[in-house]
C-alpha atoms as a PDB file:
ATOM      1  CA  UNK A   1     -11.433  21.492  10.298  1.00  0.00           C
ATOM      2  CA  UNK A   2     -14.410  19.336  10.834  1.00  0.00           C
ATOM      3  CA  UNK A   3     -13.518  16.371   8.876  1.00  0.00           C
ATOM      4  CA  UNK A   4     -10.010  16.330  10.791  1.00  0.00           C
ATOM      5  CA  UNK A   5     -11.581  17.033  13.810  1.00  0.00           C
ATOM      6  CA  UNK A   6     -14.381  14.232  13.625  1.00  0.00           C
ATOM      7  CA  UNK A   7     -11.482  11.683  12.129  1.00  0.00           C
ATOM      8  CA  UNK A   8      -8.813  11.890  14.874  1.00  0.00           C
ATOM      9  CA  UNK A   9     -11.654  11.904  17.810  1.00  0.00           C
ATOM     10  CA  UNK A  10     -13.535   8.706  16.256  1.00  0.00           C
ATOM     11  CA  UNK A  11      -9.908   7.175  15.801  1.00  0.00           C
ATOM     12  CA  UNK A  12      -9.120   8.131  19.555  1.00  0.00           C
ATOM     13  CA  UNK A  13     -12.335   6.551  20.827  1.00  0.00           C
ATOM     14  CA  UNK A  14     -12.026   3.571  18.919  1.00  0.00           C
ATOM     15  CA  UNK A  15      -8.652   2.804  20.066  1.00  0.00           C
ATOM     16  CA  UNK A  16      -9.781   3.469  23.598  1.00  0.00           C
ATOM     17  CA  UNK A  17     -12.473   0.708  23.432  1.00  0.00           C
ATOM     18  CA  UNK A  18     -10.379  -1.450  22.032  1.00  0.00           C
ATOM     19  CA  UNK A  19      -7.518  -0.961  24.951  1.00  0.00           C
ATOM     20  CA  UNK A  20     -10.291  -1.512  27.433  1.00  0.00           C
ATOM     21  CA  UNK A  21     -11.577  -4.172  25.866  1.00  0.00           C
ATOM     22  CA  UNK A  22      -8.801  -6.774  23.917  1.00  0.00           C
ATOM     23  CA  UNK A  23      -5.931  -8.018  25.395  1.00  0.00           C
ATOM     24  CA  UNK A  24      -2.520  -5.860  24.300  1.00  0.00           C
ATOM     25  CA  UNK A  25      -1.362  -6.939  21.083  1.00  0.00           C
ATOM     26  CA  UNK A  26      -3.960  -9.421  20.095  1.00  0.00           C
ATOM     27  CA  UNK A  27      -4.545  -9.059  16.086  1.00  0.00           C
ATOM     28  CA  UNK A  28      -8.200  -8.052  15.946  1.00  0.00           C
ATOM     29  CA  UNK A  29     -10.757  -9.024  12.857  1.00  0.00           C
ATOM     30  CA  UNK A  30     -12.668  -5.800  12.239  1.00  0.00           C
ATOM     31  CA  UNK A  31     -15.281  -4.992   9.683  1.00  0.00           C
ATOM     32  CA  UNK A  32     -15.568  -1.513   8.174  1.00  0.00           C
ATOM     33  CA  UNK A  33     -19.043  -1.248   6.485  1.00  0.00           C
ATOM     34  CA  UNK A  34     -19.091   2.361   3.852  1.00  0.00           C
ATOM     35  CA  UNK A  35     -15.480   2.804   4.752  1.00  0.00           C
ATOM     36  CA  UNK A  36     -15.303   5.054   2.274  1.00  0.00           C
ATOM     37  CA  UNK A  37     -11.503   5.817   1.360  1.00  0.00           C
ATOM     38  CA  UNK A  38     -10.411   3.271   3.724  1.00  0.00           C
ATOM     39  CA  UNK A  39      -8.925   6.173   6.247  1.00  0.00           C
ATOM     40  CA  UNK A  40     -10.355   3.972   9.792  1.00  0.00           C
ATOM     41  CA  UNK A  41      -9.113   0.632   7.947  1.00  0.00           C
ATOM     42  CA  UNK A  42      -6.080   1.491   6.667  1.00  0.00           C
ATOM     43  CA  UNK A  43      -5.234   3.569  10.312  1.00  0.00           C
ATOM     44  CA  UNK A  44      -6.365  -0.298  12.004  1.00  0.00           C
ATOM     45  CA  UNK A  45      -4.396  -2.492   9.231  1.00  0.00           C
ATOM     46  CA  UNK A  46      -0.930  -0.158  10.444  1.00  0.00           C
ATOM     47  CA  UNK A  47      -1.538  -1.155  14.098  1.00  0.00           C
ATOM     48  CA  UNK A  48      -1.487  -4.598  12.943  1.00  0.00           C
ATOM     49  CA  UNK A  49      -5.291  -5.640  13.196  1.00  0.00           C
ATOM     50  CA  UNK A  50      -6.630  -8.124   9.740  1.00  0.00           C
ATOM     51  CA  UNK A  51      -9.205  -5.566   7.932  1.00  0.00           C
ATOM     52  CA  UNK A  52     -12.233  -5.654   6.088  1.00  0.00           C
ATOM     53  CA  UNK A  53     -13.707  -2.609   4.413  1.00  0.00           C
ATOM     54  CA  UNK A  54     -16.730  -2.803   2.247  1.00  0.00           C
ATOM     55  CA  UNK A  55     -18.296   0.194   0.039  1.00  0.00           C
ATOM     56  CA  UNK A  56     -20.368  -0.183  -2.047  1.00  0.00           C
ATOM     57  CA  UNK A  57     -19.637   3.304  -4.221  1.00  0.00           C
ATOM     58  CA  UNK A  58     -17.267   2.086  -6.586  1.00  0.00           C
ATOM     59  CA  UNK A  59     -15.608   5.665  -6.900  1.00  0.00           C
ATOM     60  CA  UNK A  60     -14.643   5.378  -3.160  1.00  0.00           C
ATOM     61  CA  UNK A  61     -13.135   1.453  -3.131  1.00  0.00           C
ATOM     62  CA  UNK A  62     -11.276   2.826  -6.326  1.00  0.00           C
ATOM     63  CA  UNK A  63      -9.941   5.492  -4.163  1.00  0.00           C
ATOM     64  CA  UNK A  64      -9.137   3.142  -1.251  1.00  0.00           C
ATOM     65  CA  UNK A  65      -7.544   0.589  -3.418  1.00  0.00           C
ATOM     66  CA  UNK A  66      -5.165   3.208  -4.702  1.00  0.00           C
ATOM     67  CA  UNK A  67      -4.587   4.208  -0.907  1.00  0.00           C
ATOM     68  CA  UNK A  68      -4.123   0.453   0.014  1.00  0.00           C
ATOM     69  CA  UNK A  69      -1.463   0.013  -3.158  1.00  0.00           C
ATOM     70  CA  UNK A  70       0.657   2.723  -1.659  1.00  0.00           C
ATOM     71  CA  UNK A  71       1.182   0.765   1.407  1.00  0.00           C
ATOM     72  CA  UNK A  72       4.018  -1.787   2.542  1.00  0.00           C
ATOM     73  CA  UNK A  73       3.251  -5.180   1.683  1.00  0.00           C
ATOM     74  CA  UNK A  74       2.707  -6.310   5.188  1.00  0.00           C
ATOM     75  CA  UNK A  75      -0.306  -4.044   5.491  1.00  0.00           C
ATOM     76  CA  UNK A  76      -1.499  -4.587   2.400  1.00  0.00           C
ATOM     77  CA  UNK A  77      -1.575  -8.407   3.007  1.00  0.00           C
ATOM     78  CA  UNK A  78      -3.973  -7.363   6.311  1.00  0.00           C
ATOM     79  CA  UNK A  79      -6.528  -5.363   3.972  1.00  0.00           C
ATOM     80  CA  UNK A  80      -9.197  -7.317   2.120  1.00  0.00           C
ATOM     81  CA  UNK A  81     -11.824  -4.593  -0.007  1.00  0.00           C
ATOM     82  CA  UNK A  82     -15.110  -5.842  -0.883  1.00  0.00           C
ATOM     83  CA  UNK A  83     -17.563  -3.668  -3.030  1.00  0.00           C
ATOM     84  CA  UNK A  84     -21.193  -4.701  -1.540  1.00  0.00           C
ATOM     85  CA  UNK A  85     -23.934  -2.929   0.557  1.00  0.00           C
ATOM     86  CA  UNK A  86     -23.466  -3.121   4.759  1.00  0.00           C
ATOM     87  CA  UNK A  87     -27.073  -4.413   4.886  1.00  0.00           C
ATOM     88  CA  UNK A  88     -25.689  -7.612   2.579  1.00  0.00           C
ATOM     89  CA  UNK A  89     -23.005  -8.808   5.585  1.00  0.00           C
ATOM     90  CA  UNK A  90     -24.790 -12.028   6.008  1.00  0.00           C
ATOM     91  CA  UNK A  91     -24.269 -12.689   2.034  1.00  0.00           C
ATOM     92  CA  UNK A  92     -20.578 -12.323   2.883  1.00  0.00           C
ATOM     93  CA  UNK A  93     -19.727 -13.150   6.099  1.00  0.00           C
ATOM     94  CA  UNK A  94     -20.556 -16.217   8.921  1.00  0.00           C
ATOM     95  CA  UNK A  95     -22.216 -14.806  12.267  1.00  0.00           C
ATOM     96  CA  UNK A  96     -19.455 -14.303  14.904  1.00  0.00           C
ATOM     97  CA  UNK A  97     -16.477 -13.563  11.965  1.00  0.00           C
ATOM     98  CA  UNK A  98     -15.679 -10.082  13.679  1.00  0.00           C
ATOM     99  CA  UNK A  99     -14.379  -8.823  16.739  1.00  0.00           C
ATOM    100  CA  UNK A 100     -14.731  -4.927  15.888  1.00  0.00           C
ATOM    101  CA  UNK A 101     -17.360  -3.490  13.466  1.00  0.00           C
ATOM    102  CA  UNK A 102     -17.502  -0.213  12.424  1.00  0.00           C
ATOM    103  CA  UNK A 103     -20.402   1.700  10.557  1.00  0.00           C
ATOM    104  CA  UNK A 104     -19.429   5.402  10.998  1.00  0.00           C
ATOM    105  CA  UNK A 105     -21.363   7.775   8.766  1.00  0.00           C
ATOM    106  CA  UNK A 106     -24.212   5.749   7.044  1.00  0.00           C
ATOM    107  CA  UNK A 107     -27.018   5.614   9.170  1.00  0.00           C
ATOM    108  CA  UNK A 108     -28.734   8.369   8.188  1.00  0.00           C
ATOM    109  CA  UNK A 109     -28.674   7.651   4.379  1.00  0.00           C
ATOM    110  CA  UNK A 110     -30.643   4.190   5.414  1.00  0.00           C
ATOM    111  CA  UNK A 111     -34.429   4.810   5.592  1.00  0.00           C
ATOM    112  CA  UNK A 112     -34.830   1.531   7.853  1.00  0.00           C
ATOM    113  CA  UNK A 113     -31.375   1.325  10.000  1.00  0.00           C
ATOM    114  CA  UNK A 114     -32.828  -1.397  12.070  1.00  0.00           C
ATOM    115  CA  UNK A 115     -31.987  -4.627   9.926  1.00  0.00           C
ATOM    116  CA  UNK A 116     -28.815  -3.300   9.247  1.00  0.00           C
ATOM    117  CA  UNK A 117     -27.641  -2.613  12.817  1.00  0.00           C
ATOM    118  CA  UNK A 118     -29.156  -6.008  13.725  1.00  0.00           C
ATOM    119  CA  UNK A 119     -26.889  -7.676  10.894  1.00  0.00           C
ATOM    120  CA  UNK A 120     -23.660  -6.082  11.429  1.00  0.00           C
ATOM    121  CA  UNK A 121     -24.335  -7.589  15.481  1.00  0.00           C
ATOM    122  CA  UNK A 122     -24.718 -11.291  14.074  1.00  0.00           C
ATOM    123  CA  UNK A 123     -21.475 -10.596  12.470  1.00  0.00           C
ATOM    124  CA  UNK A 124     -19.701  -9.438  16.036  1.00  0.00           C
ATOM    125  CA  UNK A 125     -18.227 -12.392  18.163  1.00  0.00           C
ATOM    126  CA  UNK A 126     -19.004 -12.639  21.707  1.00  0.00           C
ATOM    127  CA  UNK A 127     -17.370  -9.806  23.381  1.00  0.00           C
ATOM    128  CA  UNK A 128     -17.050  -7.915  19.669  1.00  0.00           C
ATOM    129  CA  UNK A 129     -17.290  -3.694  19.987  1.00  0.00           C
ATOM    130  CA  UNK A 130     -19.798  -2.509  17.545  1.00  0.00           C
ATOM    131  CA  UNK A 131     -18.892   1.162  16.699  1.00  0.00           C
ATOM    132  CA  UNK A 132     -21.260   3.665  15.862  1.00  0.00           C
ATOM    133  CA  UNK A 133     -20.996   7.314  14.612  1.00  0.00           C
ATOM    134  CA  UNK A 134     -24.454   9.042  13.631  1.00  0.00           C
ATOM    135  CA  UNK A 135     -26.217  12.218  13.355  1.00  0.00           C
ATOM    136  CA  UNK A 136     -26.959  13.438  16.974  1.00  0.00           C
ATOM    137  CA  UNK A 137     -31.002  14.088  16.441  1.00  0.00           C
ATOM    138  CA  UNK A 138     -31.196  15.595  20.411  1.00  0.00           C
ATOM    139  CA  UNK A 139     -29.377  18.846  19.228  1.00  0.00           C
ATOM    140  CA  UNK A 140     -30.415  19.772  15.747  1.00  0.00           C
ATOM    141  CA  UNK A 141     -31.007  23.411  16.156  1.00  0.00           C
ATOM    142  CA  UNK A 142     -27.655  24.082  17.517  1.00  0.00           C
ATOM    143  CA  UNK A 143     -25.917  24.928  14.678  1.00  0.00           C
ATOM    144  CA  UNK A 144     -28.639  27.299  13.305  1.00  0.00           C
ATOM    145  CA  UNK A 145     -28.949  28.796  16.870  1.00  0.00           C
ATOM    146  CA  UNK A 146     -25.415  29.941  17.287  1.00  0.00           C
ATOM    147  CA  UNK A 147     -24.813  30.604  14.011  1.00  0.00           C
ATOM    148  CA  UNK A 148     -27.830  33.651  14.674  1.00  0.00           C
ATOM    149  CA  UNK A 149     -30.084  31.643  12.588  1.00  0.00           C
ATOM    150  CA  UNK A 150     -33.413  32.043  14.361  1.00  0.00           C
ATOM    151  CA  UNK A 151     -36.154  30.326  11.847  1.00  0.00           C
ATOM    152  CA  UNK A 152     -33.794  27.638  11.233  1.00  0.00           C
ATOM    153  CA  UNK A 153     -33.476  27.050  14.704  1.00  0.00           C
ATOM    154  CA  UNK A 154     -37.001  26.863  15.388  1.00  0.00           C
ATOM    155  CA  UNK A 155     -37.560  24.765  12.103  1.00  0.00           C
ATOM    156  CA  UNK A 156     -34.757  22.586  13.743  1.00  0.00           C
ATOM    157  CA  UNK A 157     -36.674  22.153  16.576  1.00  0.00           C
ATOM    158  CA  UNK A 158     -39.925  21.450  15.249  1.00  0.00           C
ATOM    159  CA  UNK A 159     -38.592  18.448  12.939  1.00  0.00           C
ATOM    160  CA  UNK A 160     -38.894  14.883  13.692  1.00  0.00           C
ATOM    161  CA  UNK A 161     -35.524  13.417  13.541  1.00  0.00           C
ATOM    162  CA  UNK A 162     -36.581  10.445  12.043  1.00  0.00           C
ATOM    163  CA  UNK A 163     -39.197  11.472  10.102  1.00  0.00           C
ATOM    164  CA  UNK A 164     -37.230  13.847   6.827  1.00  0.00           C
ATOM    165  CA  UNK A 165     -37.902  11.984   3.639  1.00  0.00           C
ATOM    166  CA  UNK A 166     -34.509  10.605   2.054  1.00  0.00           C
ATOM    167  CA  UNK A 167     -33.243  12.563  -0.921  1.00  0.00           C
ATOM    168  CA  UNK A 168     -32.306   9.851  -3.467  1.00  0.00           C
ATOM    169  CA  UNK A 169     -29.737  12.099  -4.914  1.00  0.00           C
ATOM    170  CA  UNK A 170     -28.384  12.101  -0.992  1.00  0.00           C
ATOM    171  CA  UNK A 171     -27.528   8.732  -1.297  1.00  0.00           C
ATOM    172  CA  UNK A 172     -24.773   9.395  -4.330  1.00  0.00           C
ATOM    173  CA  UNK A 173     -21.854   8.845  -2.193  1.00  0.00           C
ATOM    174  CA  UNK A 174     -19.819  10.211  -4.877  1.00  0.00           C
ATOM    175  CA  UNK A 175     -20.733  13.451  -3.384  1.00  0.00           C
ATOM    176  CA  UNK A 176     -20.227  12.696   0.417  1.00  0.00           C
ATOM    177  CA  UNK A 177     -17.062  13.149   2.416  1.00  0.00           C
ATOM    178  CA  UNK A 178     -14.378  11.062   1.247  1.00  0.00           C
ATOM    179  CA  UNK A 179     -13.536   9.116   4.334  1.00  0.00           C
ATOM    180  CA  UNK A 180     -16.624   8.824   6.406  1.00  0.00           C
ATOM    181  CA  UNK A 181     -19.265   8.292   3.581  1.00  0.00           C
ATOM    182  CA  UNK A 182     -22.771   9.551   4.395  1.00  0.00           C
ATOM    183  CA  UNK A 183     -21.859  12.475   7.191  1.00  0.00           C
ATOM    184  CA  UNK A 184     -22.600  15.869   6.244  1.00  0.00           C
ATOM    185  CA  UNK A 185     -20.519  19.162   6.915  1.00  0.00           C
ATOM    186  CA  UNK A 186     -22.413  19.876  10.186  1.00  0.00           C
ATOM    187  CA  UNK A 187     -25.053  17.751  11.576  1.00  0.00           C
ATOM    188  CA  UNK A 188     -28.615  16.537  10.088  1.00  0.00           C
ATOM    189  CA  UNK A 189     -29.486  18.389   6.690  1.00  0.00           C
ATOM    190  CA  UNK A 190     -32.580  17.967   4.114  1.00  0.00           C
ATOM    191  CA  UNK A 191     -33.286  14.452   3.314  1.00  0.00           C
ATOM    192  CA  UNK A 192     -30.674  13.035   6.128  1.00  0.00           C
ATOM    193  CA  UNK A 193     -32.214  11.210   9.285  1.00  0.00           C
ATOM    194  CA  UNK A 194     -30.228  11.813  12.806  1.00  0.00           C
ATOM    195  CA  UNK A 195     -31.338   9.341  15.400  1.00  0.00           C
ATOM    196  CA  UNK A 196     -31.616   9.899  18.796  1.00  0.00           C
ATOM    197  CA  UNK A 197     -29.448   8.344  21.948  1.00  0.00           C
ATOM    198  CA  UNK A 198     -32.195   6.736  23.899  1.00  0.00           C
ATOM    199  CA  UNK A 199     -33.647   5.334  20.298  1.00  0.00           C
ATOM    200  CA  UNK A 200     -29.749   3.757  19.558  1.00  0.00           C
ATOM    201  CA  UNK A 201     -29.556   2.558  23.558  1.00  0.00           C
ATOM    202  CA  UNK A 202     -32.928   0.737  22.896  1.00  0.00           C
ATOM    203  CA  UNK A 203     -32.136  -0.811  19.539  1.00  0.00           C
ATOM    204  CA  UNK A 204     -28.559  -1.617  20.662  1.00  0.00           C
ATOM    205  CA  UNK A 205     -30.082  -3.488  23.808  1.00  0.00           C
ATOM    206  CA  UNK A 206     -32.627  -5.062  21.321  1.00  0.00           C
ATOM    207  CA  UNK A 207     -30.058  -6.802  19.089  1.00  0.00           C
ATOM    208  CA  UNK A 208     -27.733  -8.124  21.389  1.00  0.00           C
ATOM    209  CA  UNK A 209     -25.233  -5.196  21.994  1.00  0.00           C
ATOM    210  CA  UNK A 210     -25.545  -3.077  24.455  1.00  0.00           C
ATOM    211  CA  UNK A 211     -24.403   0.554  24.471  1.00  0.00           C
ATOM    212  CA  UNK A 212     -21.136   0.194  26.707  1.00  0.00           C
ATOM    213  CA  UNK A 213     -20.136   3.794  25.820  1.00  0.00           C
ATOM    214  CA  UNK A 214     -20.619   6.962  24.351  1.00  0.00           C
ATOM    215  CA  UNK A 215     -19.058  10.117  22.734  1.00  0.00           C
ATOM    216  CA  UNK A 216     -20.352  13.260  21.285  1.00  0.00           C
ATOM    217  CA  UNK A 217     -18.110  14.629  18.140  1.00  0.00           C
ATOM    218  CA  UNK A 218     -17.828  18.161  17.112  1.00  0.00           C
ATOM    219  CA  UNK A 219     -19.265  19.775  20.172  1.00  0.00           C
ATOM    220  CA  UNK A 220     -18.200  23.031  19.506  1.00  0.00           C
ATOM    221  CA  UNK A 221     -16.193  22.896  16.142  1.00  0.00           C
ATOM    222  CA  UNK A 222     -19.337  22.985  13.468  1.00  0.00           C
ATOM    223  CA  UNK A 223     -19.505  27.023  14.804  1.00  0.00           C
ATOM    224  CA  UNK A 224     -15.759  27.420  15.411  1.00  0.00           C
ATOM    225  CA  UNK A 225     -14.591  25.738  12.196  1.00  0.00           C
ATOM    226  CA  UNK A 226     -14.773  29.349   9.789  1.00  0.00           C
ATOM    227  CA  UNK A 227     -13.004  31.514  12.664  1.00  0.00           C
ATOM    228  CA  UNK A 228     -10.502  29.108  14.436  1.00  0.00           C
ATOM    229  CA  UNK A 229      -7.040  29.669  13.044  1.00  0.00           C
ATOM    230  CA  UNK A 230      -5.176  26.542  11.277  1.00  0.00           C
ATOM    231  CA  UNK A 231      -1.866  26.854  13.099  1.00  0.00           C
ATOM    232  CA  UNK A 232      -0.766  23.352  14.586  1.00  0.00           C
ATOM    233  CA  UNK A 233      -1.015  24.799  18.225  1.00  0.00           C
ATOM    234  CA  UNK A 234      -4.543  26.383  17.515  1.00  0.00           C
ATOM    235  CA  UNK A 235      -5.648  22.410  16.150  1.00  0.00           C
ATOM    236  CA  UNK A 236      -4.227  21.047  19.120  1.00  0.00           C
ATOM    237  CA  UNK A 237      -6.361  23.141  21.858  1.00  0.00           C
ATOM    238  CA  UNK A 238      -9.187  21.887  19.749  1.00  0.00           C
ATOM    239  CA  UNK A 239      -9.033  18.714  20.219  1.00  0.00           C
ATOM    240  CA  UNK A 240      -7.944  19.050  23.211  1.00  0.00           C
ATOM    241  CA  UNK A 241     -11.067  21.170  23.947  1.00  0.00           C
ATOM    242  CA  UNK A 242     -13.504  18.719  21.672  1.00  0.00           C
ATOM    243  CA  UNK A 243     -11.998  15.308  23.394  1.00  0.00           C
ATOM    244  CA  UNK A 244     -12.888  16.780  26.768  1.00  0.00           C
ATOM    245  CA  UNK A 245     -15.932  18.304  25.898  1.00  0.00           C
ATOM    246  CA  UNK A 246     -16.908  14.877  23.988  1.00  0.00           C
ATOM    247  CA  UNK A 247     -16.753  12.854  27.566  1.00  0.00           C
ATOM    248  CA  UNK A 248     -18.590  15.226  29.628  1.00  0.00           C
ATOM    249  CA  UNK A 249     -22.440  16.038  30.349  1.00  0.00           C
ATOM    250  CA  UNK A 250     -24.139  18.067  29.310  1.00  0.00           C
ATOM    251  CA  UNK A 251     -21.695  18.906  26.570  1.00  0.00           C
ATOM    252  CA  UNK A 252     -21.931  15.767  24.840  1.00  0.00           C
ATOM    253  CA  UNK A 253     -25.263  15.548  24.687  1.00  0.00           C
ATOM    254  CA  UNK A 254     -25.271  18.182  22.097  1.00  0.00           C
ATOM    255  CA  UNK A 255     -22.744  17.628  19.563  1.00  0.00           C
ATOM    256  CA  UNK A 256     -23.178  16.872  16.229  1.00  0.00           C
ATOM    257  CA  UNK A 257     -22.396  13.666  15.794  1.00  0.00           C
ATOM    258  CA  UNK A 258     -22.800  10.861  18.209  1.00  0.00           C
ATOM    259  CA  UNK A 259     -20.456   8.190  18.827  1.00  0.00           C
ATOM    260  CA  UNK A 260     -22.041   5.105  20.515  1.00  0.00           C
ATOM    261  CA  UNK A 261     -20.248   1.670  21.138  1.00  0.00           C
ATOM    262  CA  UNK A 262     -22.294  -1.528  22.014  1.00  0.00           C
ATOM    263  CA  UNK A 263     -20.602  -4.836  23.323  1.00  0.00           C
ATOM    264  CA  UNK A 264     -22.330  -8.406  21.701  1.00  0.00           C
ATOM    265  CA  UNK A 265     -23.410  -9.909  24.967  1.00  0.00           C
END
């Protein structure tokens, strides 16, 4: 329930900023950096945009090759698959080559995020959406609190979001979720760093892409997602609930995962 819920919201924002912010119909470039199984790029290659994906787990750009293979050949022919690390781009890729980039998931298995966020900008052209999805580090004592959870709610809230040692054997993306590599089940766990809005506003600001907009994911489902029933008209009231909920203060504010897009000015 949470992966499905955090993959059709993130797909629903992203399409959103790129309504508001392409012309209809225009064939966008867009970089996927730890794309995992390809799930985002393959969902951008159908609606007719050129793809890059790059992973560096070779497990998971096994898996998305296979995915990609199963494809018509028109989409196929959109999809290139590199194996390589997101903090490499520049290796890879001219400054400007992009007009969407999206790092969903990874930030909080990099120990300096800084240098990579300022390299996947270089890559954006002028105008180019740089999306975002990260573990929120304003709420992590939510889960634990409603769960009836009471010392791991205060240890929660006594931890610096940035400051949790990375677990090498964290960064084994075999072992992450299949589609968005690096996010955990339910928010910032041992060894994983969340990051904070105002941080992300800052940094975004510093490297020449401005926050332009912002989502919270999995506001309620990460405490829901044992007891809500599967039934199709059960999944739809929750997104529903969790788009809603996602756009509006204070709700937002406390979800999960964060979803933050910045504009290359």
């Amino acid at each position: 329930m949470r992966d499905l819920v955090r993959q059709e919201l993130v797909a629903r924002q992203v399409d959103e900023q790129i309504i508001a912010r392409f012309p209809v119909g225009r064939r966008l470039r867009v970089l996927d950096v730890g794309m995992g199984r390809g799930g985002q790029a393959l969902r951008l290659a159908r609606a007719g945009h050129q793809v890059t994906g790059v992973e560096r787990d070779p497990e998971m750009i096994s898996a998305a090759r296979q995915a990609l293979a199963a494809e018509p050949e028109g989409i196929r022919e959109r999809v290139r698959l590199l194996q390589g690390d997101g903090r490499d781009t520049g290796v890879h890729f001219l400054p400007g080559s992009f007009d969407v980039v999206l790092c969903h998931g990874v930030l909080m298995y990099v120990e300096e995020p800084d240098p990579l966020l300022a390299g996947l900008a270089r890559m954006l052209a002028h105008g180019g959406l740089l999306s975002l999805v990260v573990c929120n580090g304003d709420a992590p004592a939510m889960l634990p609190g409603l769960s009836g959870d009471w010392a791991g709610a205060l240890a929660a809230l006594d931890a610096a979001p940035r400051s949790a040692a990375l677990d090498p054997a964290a960064l084994d993306s075999a072992a992450l979720d299949p589609d968005l590599a690096g996010e955990p089940p339910s928010g910032p766990g041992p060894g994983l760093r969340a990051d904070r809005l105002q941080d992300l506003t800052a940094t975004l600001a510093g490297i020449g892409a401005p926050l332009h907009a912002w989502y919270g994911v999995r506001v309620f489902t990460d405490t829901a997602a044992d007891r809500v029933g599967a039934a199709p008209a059960d999944v739809e009231t929750l997104l529903a609930v969790e788009e809603r909920a996602g756009r509006t203060d204070p709700y937002r504010s406390v979800a999960a995962l964060l979803h933050l897009c910045g504009v290359r000015d």
